[in-house]
N, C-alpha and C. Protein backbone atom coordinates (compact mmCIF):
# COMPACT_ATOMS: atom_id res chain seq x y z
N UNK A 1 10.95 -5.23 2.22
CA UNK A 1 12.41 -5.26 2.23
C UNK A 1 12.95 -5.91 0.96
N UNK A 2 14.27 -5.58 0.75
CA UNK A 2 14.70 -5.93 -0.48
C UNK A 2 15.08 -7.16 -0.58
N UNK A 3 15.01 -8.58 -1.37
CA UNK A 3 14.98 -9.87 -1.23
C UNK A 3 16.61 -9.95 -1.08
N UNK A 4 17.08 -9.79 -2.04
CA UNK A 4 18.58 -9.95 -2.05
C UNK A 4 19.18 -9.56 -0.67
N UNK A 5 20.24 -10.39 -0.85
CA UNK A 5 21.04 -11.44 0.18
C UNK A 5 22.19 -10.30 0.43
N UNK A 6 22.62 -9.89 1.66
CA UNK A 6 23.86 -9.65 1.80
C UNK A 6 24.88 -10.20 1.14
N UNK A 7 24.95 -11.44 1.15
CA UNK A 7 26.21 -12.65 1.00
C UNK A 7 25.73 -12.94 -0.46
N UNK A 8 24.92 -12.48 -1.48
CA UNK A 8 24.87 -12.59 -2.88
C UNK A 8 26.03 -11.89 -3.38
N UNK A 9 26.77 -13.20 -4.14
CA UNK A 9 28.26 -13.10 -5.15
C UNK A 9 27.89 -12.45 -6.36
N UNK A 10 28.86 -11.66 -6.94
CA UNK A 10 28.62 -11.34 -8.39
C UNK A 10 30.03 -11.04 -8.92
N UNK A 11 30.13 -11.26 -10.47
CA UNK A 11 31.52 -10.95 -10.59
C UNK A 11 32.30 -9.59 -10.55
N UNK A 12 31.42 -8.78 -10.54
CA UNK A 12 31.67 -7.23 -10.52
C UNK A 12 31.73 -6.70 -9.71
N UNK A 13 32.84 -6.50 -8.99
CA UNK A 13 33.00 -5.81 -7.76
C UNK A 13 32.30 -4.61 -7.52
N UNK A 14 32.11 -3.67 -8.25
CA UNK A 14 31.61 -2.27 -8.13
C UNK A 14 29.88 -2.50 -7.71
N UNK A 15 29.57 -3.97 -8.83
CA UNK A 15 28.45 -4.49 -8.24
C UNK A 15 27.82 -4.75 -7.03
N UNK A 16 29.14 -5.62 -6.66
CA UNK A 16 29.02 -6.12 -5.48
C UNK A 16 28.75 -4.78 -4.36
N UNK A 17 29.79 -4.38 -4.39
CA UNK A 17 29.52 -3.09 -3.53
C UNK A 17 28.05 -2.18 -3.20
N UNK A 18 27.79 -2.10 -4.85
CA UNK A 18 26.36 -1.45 -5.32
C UNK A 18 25.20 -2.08 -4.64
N UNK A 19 25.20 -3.43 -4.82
CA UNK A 19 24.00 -4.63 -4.19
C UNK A 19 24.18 -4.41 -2.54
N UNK A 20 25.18 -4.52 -2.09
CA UNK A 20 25.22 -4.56 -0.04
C UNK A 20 25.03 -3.61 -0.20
N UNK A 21 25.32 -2.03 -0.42
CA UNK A 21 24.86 -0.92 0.10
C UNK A 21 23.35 -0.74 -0.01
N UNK A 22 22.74 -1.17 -1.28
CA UNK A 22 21.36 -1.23 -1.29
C UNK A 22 20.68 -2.52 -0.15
N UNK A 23 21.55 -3.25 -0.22
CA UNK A 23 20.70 -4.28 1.11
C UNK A 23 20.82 -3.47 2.68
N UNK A 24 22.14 -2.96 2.96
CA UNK A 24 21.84 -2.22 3.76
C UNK A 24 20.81 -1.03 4.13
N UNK A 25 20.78 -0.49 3.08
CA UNK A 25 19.26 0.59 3.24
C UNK A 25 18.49 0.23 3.33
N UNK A 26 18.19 -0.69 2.73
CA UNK A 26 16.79 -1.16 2.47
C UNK A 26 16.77 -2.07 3.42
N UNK A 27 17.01 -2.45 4.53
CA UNK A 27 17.52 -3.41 5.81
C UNK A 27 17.00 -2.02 7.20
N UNK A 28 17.85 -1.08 6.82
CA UNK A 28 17.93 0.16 7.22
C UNK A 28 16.13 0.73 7.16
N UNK A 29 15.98 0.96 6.23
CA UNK A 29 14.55 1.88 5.93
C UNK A 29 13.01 1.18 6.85
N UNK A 30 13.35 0.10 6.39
CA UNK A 30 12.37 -0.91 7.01
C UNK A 30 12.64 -1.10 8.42
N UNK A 31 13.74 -1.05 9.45
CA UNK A 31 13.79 -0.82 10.64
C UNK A 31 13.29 0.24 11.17
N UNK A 32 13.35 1.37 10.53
CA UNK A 32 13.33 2.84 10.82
C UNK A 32 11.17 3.32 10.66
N UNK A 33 11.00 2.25 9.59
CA UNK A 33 9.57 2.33 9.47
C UNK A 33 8.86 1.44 10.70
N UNK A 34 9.18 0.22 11.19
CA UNK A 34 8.77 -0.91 12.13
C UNK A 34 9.42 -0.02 13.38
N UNK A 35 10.26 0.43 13.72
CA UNK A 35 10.51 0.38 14.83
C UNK A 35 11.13 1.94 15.28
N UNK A 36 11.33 2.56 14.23
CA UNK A 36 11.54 4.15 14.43
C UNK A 36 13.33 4.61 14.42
N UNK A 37 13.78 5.62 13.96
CA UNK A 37 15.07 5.28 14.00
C UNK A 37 15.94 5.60 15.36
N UNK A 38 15.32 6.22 16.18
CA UNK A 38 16.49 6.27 17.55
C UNK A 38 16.28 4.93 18.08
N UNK A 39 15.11 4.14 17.87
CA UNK A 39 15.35 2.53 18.43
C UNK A 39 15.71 1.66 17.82
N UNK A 40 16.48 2.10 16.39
CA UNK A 40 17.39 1.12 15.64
C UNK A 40 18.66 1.72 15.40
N UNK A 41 19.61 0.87 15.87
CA UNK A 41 20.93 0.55 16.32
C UNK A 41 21.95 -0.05 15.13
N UNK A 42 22.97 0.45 14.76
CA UNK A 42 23.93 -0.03 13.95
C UNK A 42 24.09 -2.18 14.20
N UNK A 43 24.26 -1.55 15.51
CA UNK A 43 24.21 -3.21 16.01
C UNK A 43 22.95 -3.88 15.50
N UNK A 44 21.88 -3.60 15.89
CA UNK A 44 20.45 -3.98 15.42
C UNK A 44 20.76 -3.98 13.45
N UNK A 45 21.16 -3.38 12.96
CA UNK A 45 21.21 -3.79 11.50
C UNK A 45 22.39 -4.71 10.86
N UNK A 46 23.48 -4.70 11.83
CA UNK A 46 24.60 -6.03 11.89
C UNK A 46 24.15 -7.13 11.65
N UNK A 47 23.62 -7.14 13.22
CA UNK A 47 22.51 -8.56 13.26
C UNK A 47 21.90 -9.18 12.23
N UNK A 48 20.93 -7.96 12.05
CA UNK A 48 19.65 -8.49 11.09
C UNK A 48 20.57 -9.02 9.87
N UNK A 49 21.76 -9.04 9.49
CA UNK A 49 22.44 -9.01 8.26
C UNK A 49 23.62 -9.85 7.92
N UNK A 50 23.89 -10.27 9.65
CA UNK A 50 24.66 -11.33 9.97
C UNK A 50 25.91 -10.94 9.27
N UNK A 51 26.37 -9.68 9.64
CA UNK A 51 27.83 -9.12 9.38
C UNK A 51 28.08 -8.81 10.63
N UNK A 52 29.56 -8.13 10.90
CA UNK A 52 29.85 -7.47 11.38
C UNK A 52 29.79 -6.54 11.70
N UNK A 53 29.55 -5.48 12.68
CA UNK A 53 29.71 -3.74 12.65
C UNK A 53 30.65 -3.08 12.10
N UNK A 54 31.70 -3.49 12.07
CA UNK A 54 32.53 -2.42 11.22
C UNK A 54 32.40 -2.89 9.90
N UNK A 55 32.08 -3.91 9.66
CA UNK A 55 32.01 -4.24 7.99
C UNK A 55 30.59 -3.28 7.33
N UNK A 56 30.11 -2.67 8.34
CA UNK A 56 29.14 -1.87 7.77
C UNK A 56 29.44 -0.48 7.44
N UNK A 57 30.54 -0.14 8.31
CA UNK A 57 30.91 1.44 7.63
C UNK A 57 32.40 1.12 6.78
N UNK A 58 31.90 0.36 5.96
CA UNK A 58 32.81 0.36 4.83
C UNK A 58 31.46 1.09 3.96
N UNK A 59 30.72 0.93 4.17
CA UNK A 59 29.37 1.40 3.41
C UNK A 59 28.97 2.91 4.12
N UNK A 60 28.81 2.79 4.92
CA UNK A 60 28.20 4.08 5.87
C UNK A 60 29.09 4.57 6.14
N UNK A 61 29.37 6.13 7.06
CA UNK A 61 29.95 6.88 7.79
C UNK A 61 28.94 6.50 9.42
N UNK A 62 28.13 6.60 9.52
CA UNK A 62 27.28 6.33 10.89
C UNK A 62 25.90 6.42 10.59
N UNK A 63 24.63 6.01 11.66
CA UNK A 63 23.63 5.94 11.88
C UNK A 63 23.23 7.18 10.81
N UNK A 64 23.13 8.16 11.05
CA UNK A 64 22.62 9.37 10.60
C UNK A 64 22.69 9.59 8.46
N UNK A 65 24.63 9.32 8.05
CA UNK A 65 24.38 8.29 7.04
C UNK A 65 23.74 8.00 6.51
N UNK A 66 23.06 6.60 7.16
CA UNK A 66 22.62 5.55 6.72
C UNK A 66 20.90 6.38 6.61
N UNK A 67 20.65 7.01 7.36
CA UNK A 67 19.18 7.23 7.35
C UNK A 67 19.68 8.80 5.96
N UNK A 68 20.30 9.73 5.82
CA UNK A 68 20.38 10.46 4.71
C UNK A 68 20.68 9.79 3.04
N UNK A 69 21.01 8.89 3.46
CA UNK A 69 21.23 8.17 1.72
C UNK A 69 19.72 7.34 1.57
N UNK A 70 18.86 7.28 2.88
CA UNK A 70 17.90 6.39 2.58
C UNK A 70 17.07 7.61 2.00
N UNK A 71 17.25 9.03 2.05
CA UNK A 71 16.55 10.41 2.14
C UNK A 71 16.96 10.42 0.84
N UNK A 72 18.10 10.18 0.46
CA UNK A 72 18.45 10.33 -1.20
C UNK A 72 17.95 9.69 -1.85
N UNK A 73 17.97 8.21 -1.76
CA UNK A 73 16.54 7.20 -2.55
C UNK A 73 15.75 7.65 -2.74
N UNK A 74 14.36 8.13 -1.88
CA UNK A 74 13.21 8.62 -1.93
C UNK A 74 13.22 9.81 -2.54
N UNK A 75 14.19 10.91 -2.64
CA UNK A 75 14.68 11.96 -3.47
C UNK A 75 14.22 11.70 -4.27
N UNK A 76 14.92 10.51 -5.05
CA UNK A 76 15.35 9.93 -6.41
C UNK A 76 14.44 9.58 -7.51
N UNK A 77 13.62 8.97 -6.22
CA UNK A 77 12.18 8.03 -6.78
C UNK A 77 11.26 8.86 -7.10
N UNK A 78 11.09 10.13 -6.03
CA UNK A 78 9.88 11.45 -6.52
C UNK A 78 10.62 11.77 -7.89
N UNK A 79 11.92 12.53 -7.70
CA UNK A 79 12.27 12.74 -9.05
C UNK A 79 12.21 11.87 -10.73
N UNK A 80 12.28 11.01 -10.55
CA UNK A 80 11.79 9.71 -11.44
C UNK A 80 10.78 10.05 -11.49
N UNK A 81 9.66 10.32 -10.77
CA UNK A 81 8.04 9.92 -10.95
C UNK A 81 7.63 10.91 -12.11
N UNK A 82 8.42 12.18 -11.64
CA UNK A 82 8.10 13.85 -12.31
C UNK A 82 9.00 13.27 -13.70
N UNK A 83 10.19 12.91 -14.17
CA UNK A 83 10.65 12.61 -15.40
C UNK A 83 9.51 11.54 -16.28
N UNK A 84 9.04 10.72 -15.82
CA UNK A 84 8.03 9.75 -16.16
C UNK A 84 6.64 10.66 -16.57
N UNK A 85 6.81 10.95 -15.51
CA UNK A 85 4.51 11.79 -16.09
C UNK A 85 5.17 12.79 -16.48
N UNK A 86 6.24 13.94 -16.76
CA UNK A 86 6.20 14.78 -17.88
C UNK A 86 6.48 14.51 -18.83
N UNK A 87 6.64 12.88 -19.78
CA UNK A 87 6.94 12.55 -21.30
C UNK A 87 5.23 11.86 -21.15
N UNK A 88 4.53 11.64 -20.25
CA UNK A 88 3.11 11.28 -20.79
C UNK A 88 2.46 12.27 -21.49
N UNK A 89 1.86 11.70 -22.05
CA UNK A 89 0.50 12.48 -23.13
C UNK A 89 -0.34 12.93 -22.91
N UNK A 90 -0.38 13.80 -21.41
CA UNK A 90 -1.77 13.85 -21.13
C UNK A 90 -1.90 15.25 -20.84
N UNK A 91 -3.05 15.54 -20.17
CA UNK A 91 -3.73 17.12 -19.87
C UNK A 91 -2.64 17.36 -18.61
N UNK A 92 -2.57 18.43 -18.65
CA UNK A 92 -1.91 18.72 -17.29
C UNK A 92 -2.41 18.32 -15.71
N UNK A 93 -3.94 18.47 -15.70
CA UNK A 93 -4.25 17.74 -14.30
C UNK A 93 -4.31 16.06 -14.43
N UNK A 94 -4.20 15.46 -15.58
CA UNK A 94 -4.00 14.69 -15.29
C UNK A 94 -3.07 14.33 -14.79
N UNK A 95 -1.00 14.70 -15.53
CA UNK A 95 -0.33 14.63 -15.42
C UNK A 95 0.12 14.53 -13.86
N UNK A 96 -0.71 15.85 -13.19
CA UNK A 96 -1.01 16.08 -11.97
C UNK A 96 -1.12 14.96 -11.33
N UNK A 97 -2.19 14.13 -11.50
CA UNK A 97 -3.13 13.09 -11.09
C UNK A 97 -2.26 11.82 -10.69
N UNK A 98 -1.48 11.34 -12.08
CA UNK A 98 -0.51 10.57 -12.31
C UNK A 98 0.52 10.58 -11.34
N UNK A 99 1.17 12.06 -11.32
CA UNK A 99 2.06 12.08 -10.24
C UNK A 99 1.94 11.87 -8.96
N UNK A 100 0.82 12.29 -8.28
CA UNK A 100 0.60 11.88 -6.78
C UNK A 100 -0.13 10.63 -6.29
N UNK A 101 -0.72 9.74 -8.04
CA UNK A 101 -0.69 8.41 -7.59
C UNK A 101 0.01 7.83 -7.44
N UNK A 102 1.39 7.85 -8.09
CA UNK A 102 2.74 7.12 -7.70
C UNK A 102 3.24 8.11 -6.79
N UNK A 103 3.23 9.19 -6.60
CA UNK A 103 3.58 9.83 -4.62
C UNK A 103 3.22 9.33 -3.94
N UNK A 104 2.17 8.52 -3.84
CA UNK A 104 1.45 8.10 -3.14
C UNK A 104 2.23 6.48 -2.52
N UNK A 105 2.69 5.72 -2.74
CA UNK A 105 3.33 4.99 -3.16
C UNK A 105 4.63 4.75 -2.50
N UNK A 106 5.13 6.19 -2.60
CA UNK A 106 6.82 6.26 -1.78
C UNK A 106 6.46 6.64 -0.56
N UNK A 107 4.95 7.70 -0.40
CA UNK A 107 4.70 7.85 0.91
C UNK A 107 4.39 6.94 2.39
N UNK A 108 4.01 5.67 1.22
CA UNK A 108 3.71 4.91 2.41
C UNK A 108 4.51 3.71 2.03
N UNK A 109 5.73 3.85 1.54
CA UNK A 109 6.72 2.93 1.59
C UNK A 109 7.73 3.23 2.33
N UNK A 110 8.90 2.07 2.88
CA UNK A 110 9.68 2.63 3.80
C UNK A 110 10.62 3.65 3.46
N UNK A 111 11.05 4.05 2.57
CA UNK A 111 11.87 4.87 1.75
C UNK A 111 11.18 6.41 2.15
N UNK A 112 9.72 6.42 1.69
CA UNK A 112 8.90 7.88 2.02
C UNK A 112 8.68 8.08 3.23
N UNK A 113 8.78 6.68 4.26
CA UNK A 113 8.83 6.88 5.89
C UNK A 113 9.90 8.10 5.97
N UNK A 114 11.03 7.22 6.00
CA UNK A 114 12.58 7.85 6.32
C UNK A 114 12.53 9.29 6.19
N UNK A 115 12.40 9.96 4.45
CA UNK A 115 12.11 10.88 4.67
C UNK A 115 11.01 11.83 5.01
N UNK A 116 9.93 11.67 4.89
CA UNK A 116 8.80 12.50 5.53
C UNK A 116 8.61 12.26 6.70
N UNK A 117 8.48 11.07 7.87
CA UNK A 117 8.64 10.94 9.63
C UNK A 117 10.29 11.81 9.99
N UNK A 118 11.27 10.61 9.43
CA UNK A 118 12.37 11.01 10.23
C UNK A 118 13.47 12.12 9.57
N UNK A 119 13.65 11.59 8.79
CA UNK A 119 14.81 12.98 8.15
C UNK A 119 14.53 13.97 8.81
N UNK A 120 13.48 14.89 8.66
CA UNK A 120 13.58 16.56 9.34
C UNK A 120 13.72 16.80 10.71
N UNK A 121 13.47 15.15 10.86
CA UNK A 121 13.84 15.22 12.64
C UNK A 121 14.97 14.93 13.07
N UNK A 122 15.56 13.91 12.34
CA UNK A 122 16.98 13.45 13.07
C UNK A 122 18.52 13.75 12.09
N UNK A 123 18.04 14.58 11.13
CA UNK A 123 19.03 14.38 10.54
C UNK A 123 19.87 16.03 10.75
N UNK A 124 21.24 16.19 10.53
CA UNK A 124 21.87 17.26 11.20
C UNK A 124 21.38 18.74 10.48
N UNK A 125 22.01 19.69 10.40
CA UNK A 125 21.40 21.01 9.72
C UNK A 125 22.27 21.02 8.19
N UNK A 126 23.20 20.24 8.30
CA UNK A 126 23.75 20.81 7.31
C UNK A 126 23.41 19.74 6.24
N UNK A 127 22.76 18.26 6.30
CA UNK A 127 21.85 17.04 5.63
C UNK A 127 20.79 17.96 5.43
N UNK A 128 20.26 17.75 6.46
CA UNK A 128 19.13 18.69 6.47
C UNK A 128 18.95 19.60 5.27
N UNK A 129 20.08 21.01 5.49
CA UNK A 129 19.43 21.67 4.29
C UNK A 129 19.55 20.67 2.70
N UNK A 130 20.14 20.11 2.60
CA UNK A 130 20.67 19.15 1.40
C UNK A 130 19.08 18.83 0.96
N UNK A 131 18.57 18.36 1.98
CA UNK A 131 17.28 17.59 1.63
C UNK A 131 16.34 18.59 1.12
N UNK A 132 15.81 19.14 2.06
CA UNK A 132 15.32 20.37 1.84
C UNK A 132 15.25 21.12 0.20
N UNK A 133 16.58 21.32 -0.47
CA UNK A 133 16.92 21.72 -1.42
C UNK A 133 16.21 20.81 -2.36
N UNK A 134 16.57 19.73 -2.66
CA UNK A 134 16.08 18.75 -3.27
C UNK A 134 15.03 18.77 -3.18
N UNK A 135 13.85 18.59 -2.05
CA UNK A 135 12.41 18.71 -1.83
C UNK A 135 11.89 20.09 -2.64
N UNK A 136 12.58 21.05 -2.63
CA UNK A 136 12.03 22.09 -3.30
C UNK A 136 12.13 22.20 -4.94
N UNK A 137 13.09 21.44 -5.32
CA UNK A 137 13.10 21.22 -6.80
C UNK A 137 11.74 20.29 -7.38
N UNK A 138 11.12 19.40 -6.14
CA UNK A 138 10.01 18.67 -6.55
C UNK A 138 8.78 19.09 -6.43
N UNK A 139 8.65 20.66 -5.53
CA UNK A 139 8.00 21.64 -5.56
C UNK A 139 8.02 22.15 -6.86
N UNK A 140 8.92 22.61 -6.84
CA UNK A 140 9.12 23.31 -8.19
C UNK A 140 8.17 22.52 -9.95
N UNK A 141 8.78 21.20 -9.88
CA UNK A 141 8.31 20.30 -11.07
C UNK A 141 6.97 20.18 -10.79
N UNK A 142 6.28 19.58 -9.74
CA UNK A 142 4.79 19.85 -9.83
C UNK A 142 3.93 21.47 -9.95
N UNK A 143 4.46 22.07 -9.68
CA UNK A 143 4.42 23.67 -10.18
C UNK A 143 4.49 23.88 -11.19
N UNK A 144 5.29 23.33 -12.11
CA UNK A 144 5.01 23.63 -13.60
C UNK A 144 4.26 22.73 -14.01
N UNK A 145 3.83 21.37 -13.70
CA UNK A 145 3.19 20.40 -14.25
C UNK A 145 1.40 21.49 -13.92
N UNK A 146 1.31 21.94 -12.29
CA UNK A 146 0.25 22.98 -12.51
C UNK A 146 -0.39 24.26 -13.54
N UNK A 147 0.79 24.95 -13.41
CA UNK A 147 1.03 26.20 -14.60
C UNK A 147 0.82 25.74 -16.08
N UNK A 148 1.15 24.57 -16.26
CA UNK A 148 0.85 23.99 -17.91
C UNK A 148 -0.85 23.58 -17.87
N UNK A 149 -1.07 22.84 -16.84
CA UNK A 149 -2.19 22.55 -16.68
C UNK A 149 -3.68 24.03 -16.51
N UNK A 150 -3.18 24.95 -16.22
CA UNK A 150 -3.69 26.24 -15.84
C UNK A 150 -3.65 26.68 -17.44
N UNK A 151 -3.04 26.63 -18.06
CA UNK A 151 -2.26 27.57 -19.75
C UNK A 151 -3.25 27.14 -20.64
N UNK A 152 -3.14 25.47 -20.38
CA UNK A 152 -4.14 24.44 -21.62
C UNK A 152 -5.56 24.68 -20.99
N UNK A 153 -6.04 25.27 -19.56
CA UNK A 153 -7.45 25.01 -19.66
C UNK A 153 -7.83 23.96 -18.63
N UNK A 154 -6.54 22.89 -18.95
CA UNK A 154 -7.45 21.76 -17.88
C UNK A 154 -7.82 22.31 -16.06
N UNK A 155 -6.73 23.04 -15.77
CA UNK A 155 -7.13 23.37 -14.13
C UNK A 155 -7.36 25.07 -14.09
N UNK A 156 -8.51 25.09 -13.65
CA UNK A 156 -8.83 26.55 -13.19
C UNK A 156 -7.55 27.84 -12.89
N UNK A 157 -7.53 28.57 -13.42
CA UNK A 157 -6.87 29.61 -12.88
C UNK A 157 -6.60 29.54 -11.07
N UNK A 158 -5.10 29.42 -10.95
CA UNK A 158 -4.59 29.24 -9.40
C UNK A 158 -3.25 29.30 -9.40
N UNK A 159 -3.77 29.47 -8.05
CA UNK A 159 -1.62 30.07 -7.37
C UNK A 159 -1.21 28.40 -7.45
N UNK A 160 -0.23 28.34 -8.45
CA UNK A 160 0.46 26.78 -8.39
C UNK A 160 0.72 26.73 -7.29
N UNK A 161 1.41 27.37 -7.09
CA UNK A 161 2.18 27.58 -5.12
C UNK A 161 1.71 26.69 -4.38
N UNK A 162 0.46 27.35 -3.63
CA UNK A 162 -0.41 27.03 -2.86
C UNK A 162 -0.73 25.54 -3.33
N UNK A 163 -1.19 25.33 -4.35
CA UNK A 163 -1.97 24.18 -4.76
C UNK A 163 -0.45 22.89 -4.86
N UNK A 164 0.56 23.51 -4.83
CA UNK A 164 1.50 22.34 -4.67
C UNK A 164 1.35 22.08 -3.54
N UNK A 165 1.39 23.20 -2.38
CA UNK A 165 1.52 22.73 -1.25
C UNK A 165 0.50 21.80 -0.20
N UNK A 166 -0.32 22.37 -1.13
CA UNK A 166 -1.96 21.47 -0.75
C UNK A 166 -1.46 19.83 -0.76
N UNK A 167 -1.13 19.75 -1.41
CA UNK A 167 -0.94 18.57 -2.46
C UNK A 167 0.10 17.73 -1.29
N UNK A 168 0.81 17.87 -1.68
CA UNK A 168 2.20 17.74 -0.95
C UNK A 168 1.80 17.55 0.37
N UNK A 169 1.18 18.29 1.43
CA UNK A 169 1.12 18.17 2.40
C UNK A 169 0.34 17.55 2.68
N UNK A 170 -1.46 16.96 2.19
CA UNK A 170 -1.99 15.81 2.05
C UNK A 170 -1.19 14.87 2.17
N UNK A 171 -0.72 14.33 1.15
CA UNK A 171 -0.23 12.90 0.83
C UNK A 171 0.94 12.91 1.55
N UNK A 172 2.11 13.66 2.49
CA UNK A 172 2.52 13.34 3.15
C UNK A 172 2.30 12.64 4.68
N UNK A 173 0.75 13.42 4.70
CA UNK A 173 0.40 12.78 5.96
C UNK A 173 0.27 11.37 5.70
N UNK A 174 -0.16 10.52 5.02
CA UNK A 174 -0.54 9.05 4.83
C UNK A 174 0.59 8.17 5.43
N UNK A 175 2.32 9.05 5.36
CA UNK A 175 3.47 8.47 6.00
C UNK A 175 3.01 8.24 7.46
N UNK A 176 2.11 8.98 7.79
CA UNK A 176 1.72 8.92 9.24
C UNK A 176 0.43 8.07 9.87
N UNK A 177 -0.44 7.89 9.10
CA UNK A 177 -1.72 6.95 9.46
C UNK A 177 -1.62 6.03 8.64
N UNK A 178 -1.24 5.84 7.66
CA UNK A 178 -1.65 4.73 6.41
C UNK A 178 -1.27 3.10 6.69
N UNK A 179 -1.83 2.76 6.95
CA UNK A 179 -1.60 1.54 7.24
C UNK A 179 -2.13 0.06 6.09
N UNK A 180 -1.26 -0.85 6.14
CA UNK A 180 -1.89 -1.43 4.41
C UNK A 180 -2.70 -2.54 5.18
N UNK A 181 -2.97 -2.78 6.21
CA UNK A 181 -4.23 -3.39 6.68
C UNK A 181 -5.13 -3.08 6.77
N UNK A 182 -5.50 -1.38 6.68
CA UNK A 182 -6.92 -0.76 6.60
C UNK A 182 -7.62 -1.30 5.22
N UNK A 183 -9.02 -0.87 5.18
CA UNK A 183 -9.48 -1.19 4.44
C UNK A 183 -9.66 -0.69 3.35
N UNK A 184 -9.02 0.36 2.44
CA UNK A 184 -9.05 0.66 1.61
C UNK A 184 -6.68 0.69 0.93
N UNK A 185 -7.18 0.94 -0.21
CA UNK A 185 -5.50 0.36 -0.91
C UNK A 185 -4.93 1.40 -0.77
N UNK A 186 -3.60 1.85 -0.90
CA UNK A 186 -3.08 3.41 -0.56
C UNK A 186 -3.37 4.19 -2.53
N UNK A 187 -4.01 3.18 -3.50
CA UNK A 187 -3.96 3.73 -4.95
C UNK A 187 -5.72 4.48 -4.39
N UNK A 188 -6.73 3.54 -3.58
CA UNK A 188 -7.92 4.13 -3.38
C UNK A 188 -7.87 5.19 -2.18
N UNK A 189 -7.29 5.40 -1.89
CA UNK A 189 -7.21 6.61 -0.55
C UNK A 189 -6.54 7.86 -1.02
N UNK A 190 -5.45 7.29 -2.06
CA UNK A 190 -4.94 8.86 -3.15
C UNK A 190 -5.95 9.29 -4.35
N UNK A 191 -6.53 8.28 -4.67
CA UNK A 191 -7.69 8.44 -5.33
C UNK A 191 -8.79 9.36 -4.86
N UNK A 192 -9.30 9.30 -3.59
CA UNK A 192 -10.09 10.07 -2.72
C UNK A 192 -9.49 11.52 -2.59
N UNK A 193 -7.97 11.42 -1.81
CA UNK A 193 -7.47 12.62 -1.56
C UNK A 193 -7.27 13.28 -2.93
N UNK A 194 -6.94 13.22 -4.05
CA UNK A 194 -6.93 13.74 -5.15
C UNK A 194 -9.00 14.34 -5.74
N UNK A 195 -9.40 13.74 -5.19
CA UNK A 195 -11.15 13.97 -5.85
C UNK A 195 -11.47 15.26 -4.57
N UNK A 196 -10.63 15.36 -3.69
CA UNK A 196 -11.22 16.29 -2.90
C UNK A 196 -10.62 17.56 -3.26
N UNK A 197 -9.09 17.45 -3.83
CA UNK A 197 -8.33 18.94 -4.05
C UNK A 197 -8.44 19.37 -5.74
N UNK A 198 -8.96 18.45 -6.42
CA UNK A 198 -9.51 18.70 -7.28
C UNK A 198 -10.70 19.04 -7.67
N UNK A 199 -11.52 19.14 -6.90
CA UNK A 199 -13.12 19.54 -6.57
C UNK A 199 -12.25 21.23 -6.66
N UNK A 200 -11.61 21.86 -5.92
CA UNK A 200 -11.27 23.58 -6.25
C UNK A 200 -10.51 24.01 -7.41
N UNK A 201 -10.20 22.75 -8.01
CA UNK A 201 -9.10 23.71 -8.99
C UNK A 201 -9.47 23.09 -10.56
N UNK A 202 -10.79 22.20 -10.70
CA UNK A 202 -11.18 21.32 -11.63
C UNK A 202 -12.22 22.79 -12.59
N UNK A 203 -11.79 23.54 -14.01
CA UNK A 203 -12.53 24.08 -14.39
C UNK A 203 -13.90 24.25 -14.27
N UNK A 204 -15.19 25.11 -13.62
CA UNK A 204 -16.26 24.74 -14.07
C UNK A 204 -16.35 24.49 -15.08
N UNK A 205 -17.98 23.92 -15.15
CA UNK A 205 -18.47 23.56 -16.77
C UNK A 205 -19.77 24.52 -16.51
């Protein structure tokens, strides 16, 4: 959860604003990961925050809201990851490599909860497609990070397609078992899952 304080002053109002809405999500995300989101309650995030309820939809519109802007974060952060490893210097599977070690990362943070557990479940059709849209543009960027990687040599001739979806759908599951008390780190378990989908698409020699 995010350290900062509800009740942290600053002179910048727009700030101010900026900082509680992020304490609220991030107040938000972490309920929704611990305890699931139909068993967390507007009231239940009041509390935890020692405001009021209506002082919270000065920030929010409602529950649903609060869990789609947490869907926009995690958006945000995949998208970041893909701007970051496409100015690196590297081979395309690496680039690859790079990217789903930091996927790896949002997946089993509360942010990658929200959206990979709950968003497709609780959120309405018309959020919904919003997200969706967005998810497919990050399809899209690891698809070309494949196709470059296919052009230069580094990854075997393959349907990017497929091999995004490989990808993608691995490391989403970890939102679902990964636990940071097991015995391995979530950087050594993407490490693994990456040595296995790269075993088909790694050039022979």
């Amino acid at each position: 959860m995010n350290e900062i304080s509800w009740g942290r002053k600053t002179k910048d109002s727009k700030r101010q604003q900026k900082l509680k809405r992020r304490v609220l999500l991030d107040t938000a995300a972490h309920e929704f990961t611990t305890k699931g989101y139909s068993e967390t309650s507007i009231n239940d995030l009041a509390d935890l925050l020692d405001v009021s309820k209506p002082a919270l939809y000065y920030y929010v519109k409602n529950k649903e809201d609060i869990l789609l802007q947490c869907v926009e974060i995690s958006l945000e952060l995949i998208m970041d990851i893909f701007e970051r490893v496409n100015d690196l210097a590297l081979s395309g599977i690496e680039r690859v490599r790079a990217y789903f070690q930091n996927y790896a990362t949002i997946c089993t943070g509360d942010y990658g909860y929200a959206l990979i557990r709950e968003g497709n479940k609780h959120l309405g059709p018309e959020n919904k497609a919003k997200m969706r849209k967005i998810m497919e543009k990050g399809q899209e960027a690891v698809e070309g990070l494949i196709d470059a990687g296919v052009k230069e040599g580094s990854i075997a001739p393959c349907e990017a397609k497929y091999v995004a979806y490989v990808l993608f759908s691995t490391f989403n599951q970890m939102a679902f078992w990964y636990s940071p008390e097991g015995d391995k780190s979530e950087a050594e378990i993407a490490d693994q899952l990456l040595k296995i989908v790269f075993s088909g698409i790694e050039p022979r020699k």
